[in-house]
C-alpha atoms as a PDB file:
ATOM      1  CA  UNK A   1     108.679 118.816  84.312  1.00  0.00           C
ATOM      2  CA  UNK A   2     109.824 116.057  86.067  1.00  0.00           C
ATOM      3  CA  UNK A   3     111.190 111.947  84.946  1.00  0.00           C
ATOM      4  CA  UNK A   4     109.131 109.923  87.427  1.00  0.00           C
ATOM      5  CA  UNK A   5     110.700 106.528  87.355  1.00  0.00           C
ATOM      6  CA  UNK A   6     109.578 103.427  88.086  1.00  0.00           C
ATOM      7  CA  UNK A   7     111.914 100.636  87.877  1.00  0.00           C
ATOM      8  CA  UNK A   8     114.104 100.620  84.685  1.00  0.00           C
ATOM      9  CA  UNK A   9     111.494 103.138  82.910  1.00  0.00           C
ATOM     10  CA  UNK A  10     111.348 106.507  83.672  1.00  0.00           C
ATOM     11  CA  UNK A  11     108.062 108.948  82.064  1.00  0.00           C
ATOM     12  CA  UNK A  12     107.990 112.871  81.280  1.00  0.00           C
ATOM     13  CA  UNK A  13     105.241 114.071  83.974  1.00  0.00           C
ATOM     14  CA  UNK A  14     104.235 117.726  85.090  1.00  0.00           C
ATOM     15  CA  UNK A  15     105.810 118.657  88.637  1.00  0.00           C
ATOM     16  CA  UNK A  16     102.070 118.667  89.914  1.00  0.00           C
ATOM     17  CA  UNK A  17     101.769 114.926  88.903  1.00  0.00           C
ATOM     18  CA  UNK A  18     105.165 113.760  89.972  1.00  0.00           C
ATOM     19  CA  UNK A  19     104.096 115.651  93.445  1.00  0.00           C
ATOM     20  CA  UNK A  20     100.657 113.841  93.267  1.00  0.00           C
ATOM     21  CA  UNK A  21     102.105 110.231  92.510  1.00  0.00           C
ATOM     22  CA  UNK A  22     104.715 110.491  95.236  1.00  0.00           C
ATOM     23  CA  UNK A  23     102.580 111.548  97.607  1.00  0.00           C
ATOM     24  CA  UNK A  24      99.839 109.016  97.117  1.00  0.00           C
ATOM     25  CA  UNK A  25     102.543 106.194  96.758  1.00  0.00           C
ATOM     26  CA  UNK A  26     103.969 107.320 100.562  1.00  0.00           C
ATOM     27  CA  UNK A  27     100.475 107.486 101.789  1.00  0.00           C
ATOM     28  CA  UNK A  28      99.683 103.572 100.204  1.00  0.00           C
ATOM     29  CA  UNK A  29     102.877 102.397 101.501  1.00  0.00           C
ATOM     30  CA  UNK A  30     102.556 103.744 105.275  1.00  0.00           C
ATOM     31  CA  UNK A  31      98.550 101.985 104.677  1.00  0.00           C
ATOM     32  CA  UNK A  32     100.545  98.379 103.160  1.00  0.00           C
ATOM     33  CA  UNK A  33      98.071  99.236 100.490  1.00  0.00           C
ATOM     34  CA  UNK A  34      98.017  99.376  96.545  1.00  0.00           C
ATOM     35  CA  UNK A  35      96.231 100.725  93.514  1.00  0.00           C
ATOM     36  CA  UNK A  36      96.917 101.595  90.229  1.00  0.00           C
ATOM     37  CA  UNK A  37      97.205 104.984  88.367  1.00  0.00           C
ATOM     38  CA  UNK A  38      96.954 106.131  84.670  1.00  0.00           C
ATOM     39  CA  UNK A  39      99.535 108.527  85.079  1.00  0.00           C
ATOM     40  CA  UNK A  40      99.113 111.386  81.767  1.00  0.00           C
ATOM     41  CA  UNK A  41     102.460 111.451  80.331  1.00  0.00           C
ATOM     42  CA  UNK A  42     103.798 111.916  76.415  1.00  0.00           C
ATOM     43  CA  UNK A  43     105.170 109.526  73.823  1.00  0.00           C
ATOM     44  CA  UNK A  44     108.275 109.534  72.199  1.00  0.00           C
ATOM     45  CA  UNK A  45     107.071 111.940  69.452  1.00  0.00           C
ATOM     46  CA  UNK A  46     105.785 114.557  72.569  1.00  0.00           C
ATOM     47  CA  UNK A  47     101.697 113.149  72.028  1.00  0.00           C
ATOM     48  CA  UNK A  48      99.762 112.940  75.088  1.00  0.00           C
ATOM     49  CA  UNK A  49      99.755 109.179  76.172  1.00  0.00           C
ATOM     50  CA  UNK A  50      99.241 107.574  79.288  1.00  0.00           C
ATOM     51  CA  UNK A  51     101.178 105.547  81.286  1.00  0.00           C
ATOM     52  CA  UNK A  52      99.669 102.549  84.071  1.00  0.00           C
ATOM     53  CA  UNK A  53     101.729 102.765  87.131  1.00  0.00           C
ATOM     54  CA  UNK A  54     101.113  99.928  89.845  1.00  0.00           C
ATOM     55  CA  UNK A  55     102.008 101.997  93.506  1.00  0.00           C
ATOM     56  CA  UNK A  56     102.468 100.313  96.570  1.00  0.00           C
ATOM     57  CA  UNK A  57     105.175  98.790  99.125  1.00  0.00           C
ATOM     58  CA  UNK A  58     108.059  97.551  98.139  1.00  0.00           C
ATOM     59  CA  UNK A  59     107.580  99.518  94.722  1.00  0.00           C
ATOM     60  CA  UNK A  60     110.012 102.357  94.372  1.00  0.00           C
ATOM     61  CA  UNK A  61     109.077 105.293  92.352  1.00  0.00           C
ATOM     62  CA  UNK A  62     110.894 108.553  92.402  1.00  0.00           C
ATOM     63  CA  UNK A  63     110.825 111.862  90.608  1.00  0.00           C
ATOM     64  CA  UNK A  64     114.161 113.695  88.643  1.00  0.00           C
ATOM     65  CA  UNK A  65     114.346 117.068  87.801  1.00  0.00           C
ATOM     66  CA  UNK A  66     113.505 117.402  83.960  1.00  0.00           C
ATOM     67  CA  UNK A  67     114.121 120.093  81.484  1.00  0.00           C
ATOM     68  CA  UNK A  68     111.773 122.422  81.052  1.00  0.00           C
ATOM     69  CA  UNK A  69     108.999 121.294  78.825  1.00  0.00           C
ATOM     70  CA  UNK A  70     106.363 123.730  76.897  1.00  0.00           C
ATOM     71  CA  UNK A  71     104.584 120.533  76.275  1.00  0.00           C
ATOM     72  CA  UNK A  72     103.730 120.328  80.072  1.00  0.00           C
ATOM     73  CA  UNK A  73      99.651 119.872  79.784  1.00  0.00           C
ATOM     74  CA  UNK A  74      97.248 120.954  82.452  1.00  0.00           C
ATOM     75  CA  UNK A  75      97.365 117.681  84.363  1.00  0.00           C
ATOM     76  CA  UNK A  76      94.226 119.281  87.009  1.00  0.00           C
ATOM     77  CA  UNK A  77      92.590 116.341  86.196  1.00  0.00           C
ATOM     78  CA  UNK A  78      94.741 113.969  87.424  1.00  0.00           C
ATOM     79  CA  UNK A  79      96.185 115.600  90.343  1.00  0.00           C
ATOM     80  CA  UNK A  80      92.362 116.549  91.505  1.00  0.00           C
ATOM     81  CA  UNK A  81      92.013 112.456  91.263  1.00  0.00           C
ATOM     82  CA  UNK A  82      94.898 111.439  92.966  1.00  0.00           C
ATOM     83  CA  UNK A  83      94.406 113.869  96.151  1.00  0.00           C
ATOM     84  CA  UNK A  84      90.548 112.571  96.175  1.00  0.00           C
ATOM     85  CA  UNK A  85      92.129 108.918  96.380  1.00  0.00           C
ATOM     86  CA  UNK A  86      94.129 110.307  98.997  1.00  0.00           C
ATOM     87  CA  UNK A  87      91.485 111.648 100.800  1.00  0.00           C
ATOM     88  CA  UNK A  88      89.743 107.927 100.717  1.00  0.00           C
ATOM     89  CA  UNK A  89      92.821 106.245 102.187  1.00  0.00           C
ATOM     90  CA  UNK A  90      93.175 108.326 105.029  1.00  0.00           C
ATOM     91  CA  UNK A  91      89.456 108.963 106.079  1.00  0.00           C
ATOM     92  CA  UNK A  92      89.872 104.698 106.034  1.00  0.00           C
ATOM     93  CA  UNK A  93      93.621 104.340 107.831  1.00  0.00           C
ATOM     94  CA  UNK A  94      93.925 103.794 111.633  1.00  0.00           C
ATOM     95  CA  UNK A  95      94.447 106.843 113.708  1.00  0.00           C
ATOM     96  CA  UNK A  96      98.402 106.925 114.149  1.00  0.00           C
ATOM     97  CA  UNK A  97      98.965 106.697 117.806  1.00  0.00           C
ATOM     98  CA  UNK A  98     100.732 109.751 119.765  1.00  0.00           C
ATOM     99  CA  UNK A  99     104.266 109.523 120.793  1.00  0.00           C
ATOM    100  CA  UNK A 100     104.721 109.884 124.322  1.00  0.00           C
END
């Protein structure tokens, strides 16, 4: 489990979503692009609940270790959307031209 935080809040995500927002936040900020994400979290009382995360630059999110969690959910879902949003960005981004 991981906190992800995002400003002054911080939400209880799987290490496979924390890895899958990061990533896609690096990928919109390197693009000066933005979107948002219903990020699959839990409440206060350890229900499933969602959380809307706005990524892009000038937004800092990071991800904490948590303790471990047996609530941690199967967040395939998710991650499988966020790496197919990925995949969209980059097939649309500029080539990155080679040092040299």
């Amino acid at each position: 489990m991981k906190y992800l935080g995002y400003g002054a809040a911080t939400i209880l995500v799987s290490d496979a979503a924390a890895s899958a927002v990061l990533h896609y936040a690096a990928i919109l900020m390197q693009i000066g692009g933005g979107d948002v994400v219903d990020v699959p979290t839990t409440d206060d009382h350890g229900a499933f609940a969602h959380a809307s995360v706005v990524l892009g630059p000038g937004i800092p999110v990071m991800a904490t270790n948590a303790p471990d969690d047996v609530l941690e959910g199967e967040d395939r879902d998710f991650v499988d959307e966020i790496t197919g949003r990925v995949a969209v960005v980059l097939a649309g981004a500029p080539a990155r031209p080679q040092d040299g």
